[in-house]
PDB file of N, CA and C in Angstrom:
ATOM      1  N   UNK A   1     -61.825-178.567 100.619  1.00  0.00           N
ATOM      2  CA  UNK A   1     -60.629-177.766 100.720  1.00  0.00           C
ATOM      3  C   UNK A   1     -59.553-178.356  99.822  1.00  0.00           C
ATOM      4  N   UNK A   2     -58.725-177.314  99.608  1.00  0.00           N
ATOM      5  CA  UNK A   2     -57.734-178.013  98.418  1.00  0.00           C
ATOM      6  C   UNK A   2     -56.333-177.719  99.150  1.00  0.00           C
ATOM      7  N   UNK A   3     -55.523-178.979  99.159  1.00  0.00           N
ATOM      8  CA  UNK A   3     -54.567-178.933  99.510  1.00  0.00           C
ATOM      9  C   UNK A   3     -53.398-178.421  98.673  1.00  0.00           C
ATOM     10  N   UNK A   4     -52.403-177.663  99.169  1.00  0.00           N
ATOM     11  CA  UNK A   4     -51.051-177.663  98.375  1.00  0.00           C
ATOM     12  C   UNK A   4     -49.929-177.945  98.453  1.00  0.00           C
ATOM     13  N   UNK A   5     -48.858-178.093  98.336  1.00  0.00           N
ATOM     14  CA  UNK A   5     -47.461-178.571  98.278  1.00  0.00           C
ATOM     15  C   UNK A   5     -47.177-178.587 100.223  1.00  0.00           C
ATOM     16  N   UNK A   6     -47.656-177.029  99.900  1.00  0.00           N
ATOM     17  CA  UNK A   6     -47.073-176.498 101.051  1.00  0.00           C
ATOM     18  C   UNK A   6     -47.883-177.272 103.053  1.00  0.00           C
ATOM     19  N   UNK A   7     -48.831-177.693 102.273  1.00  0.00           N
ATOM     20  CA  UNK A   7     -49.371-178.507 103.523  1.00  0.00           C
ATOM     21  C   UNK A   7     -50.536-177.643 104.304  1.00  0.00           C
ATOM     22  N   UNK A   8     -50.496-176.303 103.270  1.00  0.00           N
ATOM     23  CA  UNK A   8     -52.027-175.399 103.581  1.00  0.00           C
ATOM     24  C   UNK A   8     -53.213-176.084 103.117  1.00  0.00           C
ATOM     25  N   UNK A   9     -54.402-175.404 103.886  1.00  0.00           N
ATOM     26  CA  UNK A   9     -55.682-175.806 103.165  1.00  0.00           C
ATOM     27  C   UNK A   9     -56.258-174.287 102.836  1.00  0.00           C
ATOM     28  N   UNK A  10     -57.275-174.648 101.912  1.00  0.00           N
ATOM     29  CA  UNK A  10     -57.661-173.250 101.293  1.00  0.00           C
ATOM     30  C   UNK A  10     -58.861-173.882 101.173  1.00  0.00           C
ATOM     31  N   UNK A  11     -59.382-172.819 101.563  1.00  0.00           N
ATOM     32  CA  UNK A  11     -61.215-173.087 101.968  1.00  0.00           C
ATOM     33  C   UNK A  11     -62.068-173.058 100.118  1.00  0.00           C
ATOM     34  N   UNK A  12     -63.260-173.418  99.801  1.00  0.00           N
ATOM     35  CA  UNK A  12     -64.197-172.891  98.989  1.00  0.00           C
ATOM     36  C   UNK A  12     -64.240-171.558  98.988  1.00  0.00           C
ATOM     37  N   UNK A  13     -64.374-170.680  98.215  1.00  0.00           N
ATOM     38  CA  UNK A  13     -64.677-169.073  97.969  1.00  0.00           C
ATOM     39  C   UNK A  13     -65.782-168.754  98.774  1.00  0.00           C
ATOM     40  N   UNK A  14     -66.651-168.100  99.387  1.00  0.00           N
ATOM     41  CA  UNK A  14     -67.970-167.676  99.543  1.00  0.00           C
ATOM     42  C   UNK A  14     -68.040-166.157  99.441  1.00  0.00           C
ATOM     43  N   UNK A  15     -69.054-165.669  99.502  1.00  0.00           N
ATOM     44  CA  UNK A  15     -69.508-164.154  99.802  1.00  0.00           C
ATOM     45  C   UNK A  15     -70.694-164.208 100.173  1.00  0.00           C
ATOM     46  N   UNK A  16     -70.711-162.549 100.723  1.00  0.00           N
ATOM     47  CA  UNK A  16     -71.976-161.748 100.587  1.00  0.00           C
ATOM     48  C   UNK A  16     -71.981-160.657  99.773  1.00  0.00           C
ATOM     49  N   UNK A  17     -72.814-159.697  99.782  1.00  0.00           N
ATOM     50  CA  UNK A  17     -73.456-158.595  99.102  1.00  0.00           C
ATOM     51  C   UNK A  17     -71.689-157.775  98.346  1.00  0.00           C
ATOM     52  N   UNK A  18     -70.930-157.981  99.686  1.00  0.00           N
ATOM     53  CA  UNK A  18     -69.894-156.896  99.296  1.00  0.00           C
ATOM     54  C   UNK A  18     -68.268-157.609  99.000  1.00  0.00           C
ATOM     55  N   UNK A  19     -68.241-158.469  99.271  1.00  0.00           N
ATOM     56  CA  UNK A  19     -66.952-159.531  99.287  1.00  0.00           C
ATOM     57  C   UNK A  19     -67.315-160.905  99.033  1.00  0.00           C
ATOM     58  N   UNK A  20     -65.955-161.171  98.748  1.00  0.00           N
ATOM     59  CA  UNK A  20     -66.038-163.110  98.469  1.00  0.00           C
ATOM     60  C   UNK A  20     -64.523-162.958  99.302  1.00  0.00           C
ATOM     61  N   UNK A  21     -64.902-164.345 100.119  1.00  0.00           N
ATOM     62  CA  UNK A  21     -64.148-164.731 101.561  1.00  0.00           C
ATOM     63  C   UNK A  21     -63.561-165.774 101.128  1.00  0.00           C
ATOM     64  N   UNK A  22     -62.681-165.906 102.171  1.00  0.00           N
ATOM     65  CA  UNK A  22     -61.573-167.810 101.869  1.00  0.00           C
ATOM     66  C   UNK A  22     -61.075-167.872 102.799  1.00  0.00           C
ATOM     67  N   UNK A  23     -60.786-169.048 103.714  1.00  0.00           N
ATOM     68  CA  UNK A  23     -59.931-168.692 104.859  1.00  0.00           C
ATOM     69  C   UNK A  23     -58.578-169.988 104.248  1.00  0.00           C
ATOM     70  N   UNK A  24     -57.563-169.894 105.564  1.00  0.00           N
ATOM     71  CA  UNK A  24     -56.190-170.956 104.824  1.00  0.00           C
ATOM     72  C   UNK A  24     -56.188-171.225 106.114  1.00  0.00           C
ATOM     73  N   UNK A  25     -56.268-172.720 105.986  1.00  0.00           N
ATOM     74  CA  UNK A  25     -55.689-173.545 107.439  1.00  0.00           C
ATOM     75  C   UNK A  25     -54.045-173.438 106.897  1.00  0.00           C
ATOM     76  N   UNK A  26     -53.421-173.162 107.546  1.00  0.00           N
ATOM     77  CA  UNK A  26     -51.429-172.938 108.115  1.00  0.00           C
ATOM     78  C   UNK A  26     -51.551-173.812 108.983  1.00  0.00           C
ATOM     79  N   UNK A  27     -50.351-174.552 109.145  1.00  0.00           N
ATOM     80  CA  UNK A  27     -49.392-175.259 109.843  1.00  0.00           C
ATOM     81  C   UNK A  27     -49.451-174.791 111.067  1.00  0.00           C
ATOM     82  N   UNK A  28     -49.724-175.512 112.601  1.00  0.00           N
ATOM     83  CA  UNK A  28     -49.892-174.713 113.596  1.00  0.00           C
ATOM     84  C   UNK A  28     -48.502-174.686 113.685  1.00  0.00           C
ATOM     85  N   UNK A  29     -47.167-175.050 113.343  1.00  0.00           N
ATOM     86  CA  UNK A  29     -45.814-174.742 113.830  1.00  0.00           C
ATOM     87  C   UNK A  29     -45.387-173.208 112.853  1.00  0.00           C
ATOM     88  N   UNK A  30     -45.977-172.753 111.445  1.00  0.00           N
ATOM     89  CA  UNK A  30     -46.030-171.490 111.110  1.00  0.00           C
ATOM     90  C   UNK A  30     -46.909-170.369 111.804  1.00  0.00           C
ATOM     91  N   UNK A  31     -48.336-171.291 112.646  1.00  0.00           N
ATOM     92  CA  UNK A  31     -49.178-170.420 113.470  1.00  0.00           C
ATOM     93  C   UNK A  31     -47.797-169.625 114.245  1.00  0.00           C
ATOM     94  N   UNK A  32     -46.884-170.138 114.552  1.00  0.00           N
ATOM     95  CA  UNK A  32     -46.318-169.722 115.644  1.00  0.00           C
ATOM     96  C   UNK A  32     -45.264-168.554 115.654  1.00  0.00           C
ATOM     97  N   UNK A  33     -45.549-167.739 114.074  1.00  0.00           N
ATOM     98  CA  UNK A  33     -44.558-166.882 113.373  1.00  0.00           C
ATOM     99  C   UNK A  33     -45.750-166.202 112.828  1.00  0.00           C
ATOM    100  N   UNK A  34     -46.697-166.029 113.049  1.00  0.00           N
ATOM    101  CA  UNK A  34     -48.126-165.258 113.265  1.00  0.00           C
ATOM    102  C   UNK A  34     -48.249-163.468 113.716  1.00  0.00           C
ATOM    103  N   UNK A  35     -47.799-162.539 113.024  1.00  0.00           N
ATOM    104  CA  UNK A  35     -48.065-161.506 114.045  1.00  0.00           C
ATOM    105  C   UNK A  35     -49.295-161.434 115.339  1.00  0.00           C
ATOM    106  N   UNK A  36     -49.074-161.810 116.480  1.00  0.00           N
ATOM    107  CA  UNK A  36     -50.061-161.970 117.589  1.00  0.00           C
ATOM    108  C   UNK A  36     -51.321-160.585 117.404  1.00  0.00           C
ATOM    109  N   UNK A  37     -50.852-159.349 117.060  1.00  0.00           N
ATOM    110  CA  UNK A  37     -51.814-158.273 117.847  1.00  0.00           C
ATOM    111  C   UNK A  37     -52.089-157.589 116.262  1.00  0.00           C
ATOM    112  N   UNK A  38     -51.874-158.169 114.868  1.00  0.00           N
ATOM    113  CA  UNK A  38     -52.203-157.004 114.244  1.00  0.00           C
ATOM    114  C   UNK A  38     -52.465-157.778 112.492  1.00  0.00           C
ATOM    115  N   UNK A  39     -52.960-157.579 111.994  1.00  0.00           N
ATOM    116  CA  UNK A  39     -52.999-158.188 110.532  1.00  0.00           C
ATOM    117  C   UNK A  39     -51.577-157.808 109.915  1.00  0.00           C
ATOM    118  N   UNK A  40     -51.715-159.313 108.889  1.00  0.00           N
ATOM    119  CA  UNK A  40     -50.160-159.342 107.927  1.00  0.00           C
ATOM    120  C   UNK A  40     -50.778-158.207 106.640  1.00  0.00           C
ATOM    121  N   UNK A  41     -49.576-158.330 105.815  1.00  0.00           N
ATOM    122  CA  UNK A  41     -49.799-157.287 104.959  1.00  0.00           C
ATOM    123  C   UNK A  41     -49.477-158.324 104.007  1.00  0.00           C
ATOM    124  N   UNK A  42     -49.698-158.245 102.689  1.00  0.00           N
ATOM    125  CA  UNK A  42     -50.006-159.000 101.671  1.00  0.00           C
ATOM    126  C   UNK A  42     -48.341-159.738 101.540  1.00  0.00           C
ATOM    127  N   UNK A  43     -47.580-158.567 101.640  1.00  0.00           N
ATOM    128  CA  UNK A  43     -45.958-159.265 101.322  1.00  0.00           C
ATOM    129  C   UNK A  43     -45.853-160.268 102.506  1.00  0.00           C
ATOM    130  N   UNK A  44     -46.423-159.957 103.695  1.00  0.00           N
ATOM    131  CA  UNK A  44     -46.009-160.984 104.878  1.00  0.00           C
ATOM    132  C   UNK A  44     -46.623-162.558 104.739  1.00  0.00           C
ATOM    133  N   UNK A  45     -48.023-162.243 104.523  1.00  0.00           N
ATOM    134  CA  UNK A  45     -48.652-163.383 104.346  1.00  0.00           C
ATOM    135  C   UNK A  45     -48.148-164.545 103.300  1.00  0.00           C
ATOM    136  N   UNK A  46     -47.613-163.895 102.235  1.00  0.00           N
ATOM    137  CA  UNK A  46     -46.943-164.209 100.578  1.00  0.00           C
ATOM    138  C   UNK A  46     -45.499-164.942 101.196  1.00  0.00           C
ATOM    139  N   UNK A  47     -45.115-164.732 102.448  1.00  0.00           N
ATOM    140  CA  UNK A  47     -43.820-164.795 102.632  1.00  0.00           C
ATOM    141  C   UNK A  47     -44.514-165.861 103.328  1.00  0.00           C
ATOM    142  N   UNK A  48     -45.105-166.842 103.889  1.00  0.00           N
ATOM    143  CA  UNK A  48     -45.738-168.191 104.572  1.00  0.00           C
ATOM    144  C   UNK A  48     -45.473-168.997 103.698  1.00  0.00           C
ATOM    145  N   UNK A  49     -45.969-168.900 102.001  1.00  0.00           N
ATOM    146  CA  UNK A  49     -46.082-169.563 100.817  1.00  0.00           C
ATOM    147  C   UNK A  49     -47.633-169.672 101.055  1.00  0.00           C
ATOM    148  N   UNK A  50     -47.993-168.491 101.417  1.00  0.00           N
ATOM    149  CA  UNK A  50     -49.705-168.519 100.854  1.00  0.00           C
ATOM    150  C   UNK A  50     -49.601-167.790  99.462  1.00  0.00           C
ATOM    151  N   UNK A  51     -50.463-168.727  98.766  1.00  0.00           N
ATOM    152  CA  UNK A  51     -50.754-168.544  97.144  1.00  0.00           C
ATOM    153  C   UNK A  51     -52.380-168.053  97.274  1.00  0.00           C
ATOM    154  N   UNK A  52     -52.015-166.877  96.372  1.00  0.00           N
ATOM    155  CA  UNK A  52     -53.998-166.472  95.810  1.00  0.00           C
ATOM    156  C   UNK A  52     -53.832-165.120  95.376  1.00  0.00           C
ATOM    157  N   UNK A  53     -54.629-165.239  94.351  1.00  0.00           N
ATOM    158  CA  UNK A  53     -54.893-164.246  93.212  1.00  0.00           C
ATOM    159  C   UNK A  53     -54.474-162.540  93.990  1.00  0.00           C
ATOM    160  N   UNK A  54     -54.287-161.923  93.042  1.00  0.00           N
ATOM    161  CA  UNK A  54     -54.295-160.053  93.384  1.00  0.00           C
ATOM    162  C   UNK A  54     -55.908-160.041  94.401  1.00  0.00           C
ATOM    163  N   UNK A  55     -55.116-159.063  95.082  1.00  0.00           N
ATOM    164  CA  UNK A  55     -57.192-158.626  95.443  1.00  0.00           C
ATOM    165  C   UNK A  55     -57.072-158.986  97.340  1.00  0.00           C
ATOM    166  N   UNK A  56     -56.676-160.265  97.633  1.00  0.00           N
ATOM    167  CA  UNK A  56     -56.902-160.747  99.118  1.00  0.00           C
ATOM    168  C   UNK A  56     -56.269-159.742  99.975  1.00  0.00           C
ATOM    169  N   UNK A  57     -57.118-160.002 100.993  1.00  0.00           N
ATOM    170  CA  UNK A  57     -56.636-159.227 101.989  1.00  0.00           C
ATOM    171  C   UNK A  57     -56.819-159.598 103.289  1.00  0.00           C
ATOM    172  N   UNK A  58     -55.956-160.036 104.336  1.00  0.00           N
ATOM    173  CA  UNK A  58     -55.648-160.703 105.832  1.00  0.00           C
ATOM    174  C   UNK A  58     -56.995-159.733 106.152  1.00  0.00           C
ATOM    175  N   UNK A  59     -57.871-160.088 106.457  1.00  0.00           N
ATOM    176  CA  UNK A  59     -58.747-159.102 106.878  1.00  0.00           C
ATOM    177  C   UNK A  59     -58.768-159.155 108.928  1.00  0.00           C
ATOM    178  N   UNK A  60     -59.371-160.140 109.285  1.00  0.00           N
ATOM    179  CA  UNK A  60     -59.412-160.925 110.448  1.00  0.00           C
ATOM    180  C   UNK A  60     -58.859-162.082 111.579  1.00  0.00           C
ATOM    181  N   UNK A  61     -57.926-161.625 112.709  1.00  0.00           N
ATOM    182  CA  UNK A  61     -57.776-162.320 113.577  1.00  0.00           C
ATOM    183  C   UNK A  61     -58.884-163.403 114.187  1.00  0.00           C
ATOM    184  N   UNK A  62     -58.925-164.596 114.181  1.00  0.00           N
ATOM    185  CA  UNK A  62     -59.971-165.555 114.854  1.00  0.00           C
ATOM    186  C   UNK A  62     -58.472-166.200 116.040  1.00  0.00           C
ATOM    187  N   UNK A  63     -58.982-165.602 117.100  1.00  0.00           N
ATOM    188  CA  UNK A  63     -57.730-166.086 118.561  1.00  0.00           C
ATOM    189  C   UNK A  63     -57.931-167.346 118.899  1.00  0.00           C
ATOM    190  N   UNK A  64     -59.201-167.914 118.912  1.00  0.00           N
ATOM    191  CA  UNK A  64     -59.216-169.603 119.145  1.00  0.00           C
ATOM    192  C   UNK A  64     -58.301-170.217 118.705  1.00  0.00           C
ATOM    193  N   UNK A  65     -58.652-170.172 116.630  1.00  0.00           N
ATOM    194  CA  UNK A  65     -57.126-170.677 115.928  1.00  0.00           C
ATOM    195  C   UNK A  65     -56.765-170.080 115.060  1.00  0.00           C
ATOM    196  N   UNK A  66     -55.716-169.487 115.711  1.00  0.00           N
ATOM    197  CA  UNK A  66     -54.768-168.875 115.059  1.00  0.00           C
ATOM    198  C   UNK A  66     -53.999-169.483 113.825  1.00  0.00           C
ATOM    199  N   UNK A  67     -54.415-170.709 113.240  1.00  0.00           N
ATOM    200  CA  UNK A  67     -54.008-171.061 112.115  1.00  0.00           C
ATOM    201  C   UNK A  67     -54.709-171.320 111.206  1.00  0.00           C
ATOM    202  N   UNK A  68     -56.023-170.550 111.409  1.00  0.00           N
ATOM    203  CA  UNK A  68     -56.765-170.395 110.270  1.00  0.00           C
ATOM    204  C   UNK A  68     -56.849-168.184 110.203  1.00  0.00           C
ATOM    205  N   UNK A  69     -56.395-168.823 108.826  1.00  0.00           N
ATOM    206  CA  UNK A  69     -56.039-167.587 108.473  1.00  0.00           C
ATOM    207  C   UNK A  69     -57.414-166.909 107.298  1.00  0.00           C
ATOM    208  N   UNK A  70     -57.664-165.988 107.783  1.00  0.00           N
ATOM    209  CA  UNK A  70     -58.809-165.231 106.894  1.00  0.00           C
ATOM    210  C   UNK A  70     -58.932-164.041 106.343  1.00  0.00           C
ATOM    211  N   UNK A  71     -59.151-164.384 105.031  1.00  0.00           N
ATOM    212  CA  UNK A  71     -59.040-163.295 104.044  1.00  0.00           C
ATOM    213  C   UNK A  71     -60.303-163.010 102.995  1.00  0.00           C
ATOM    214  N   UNK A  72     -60.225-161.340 102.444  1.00  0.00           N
ATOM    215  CA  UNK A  72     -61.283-161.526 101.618  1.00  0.00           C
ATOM    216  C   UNK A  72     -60.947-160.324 100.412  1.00  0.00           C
ATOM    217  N   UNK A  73     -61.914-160.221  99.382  1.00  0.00           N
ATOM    218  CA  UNK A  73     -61.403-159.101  98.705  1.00  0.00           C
ATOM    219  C   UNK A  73     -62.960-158.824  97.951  1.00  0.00           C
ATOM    220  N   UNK A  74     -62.756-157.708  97.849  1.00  0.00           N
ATOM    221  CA  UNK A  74     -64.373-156.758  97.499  1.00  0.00           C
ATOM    222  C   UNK A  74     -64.617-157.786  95.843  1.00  0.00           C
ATOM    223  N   UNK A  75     -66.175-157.755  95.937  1.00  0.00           N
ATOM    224  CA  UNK A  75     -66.067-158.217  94.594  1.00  0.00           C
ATOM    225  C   UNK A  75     -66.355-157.272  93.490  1.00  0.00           C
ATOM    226  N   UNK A  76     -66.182-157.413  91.964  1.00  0.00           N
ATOM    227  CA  UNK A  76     -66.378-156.675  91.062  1.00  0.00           C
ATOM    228  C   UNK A  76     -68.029-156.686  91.155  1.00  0.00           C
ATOM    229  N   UNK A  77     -67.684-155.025  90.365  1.00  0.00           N
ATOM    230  CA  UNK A  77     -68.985-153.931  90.601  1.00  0.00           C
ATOM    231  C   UNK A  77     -69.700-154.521  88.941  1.00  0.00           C
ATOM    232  N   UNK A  78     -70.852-155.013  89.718  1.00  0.00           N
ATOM    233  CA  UNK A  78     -71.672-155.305  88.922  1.00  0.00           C
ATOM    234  C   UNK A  78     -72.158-154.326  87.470  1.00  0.00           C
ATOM    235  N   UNK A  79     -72.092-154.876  86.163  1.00  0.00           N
ATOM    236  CA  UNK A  79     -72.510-153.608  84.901  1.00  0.00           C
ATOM    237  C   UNK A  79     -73.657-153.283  84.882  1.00  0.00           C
ATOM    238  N   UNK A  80     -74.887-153.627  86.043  1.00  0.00           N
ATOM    239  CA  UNK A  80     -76.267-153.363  86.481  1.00  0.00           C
ATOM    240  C   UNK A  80     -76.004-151.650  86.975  1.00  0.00           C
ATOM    241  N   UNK A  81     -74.854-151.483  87.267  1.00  0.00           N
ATOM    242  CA  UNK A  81     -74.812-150.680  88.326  1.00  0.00           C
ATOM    243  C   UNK A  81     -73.809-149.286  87.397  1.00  0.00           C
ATOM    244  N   UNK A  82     -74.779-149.100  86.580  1.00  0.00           N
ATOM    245  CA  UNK A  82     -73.330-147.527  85.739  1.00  0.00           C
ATOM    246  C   UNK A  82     -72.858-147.066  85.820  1.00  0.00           C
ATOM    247  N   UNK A  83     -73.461-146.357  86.925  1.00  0.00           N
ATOM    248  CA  UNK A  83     -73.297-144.733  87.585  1.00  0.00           C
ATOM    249  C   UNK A  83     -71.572-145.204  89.012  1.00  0.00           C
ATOM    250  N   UNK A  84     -71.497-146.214  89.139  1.00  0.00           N
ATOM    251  CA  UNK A  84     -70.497-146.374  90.297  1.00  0.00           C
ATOM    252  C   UNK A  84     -69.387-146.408  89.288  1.00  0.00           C
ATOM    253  N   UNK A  85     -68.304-146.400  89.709  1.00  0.00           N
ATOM    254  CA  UNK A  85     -66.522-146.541  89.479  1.00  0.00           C
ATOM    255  C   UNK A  85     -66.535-148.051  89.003  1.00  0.00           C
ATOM    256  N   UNK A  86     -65.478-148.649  88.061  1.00  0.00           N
ATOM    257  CA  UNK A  86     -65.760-149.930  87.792  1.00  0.00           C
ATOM    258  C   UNK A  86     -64.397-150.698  88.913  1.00  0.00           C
ATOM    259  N   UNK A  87     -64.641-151.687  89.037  1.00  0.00           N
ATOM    260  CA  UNK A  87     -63.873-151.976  90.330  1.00  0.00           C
ATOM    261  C   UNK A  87     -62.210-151.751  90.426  1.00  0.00           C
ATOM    262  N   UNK A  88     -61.651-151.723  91.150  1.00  0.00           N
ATOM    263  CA  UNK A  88     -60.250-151.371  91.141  1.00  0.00           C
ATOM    264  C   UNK A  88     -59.357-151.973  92.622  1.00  0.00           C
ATOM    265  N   UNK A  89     -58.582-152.397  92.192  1.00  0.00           N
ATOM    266  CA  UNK A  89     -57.826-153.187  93.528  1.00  0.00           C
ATOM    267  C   UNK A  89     -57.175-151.676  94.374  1.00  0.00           C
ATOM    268  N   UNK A  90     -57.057-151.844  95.511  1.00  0.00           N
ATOM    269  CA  UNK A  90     -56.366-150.707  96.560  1.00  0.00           C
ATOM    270  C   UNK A  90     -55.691-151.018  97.239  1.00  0.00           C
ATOM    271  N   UNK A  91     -54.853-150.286  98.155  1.00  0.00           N
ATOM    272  CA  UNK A  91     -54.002-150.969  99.541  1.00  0.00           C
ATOM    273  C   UNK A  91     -54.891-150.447 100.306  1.00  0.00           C
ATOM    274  N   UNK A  92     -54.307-151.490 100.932  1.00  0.00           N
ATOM    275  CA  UNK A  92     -55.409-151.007 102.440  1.00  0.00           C
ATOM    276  C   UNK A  92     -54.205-149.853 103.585  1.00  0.00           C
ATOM    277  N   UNK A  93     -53.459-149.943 103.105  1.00  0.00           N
ATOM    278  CA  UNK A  93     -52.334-148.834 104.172  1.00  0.00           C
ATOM    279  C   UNK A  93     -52.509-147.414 103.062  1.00  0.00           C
ATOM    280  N   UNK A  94     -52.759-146.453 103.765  1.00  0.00           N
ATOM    281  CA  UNK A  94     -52.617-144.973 102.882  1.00  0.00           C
ATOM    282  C   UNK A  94     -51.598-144.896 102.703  1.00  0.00           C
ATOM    283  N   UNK A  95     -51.850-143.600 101.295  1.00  0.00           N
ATOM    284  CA  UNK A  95     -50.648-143.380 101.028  1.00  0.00           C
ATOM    285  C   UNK A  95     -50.490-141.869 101.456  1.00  0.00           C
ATOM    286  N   UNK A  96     -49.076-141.428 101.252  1.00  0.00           N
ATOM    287  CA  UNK A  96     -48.443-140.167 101.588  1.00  0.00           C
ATOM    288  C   UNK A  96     -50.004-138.886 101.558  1.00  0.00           C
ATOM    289  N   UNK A  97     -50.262-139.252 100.374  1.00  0.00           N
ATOM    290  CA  UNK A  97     -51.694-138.583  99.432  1.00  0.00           C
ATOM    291  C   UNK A  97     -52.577-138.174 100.280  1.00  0.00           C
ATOM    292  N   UNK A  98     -52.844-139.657 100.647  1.00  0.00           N
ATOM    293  CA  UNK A  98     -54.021-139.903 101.537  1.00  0.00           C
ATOM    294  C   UNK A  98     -54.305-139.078 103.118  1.00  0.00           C
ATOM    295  N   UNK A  99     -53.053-138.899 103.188  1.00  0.00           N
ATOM    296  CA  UNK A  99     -52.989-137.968 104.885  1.00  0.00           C
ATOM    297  C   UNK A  99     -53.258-136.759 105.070  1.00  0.00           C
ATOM    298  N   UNK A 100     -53.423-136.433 106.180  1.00  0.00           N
ATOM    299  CA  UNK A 100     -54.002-134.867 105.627  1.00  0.00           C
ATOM    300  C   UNK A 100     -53.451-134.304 107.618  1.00  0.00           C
ATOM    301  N   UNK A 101     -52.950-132.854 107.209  1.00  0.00           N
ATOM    302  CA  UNK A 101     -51.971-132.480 108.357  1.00  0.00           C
ATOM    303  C   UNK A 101     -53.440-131.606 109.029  1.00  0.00           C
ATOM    304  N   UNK A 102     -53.518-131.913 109.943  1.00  0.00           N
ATOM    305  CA  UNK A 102     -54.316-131.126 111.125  1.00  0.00           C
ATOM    306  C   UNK A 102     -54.195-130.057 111.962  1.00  0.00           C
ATOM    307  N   UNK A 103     -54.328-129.184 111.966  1.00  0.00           N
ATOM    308  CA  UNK A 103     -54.246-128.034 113.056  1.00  0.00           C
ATOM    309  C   UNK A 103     -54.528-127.834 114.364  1.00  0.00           C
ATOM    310  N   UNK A 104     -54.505-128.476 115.825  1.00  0.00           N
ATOM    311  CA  UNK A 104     -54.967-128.774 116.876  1.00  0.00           C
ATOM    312  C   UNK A 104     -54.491-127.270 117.696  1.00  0.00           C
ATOM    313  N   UNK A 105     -54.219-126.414 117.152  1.00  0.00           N
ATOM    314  CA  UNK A 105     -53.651-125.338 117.722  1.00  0.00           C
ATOM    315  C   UNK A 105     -54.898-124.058 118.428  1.00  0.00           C
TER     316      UNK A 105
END
């Protein structure tokens, strides 16, 4: 793990088939400024002084410890593969676009 200024640890990279993972040991006294019930959003997490590339994403709560923080981001689409979209970063919150009004009437 590699330490930084800030007194985080940042795990080795890993993946599987569809992502590469990292988790960040935090400060259990920042654990404590943690949204309890819901994932951070990239500006929140950024606001800890967690550092890491475009792409991550708070994916997973682990409640044991809450100061390991875990994140991951899809990996690029292999040039084996033609016929798919070539990779592209997204938000994970929709947008306006994305919604679609329903008729329950």
């Amino acid at each position: 793990m590699t330490t930084r200024p800030n007194k985080f640890f940042y795990s080795a990279r890993y993946q599987d088939n569809e992502y590469e993972y990292r988790h960040v040991h935090i400060t259990k006294e920042a654990s404590k400024r943690i949204p309890k019930n819901r994932l951070m959003s990239e500006t929140e997490w950024r606001s800890f002084g967690i550092q890491q590339s475009i792409g991550w994403v708070h994916y997973m709560i682990h409640r044991p410890e809450r100061h390991v923080l875990l994140f991951r981001r899809p990996l690029p689409r292999s040039s084996a593969q033609p016929n798919q979209p070539p990779f592209q970063l997204t938000s994970s919150a929709p947008s306006a676009n994305d919604r679609q009004q329903v008729d329950v009437s």
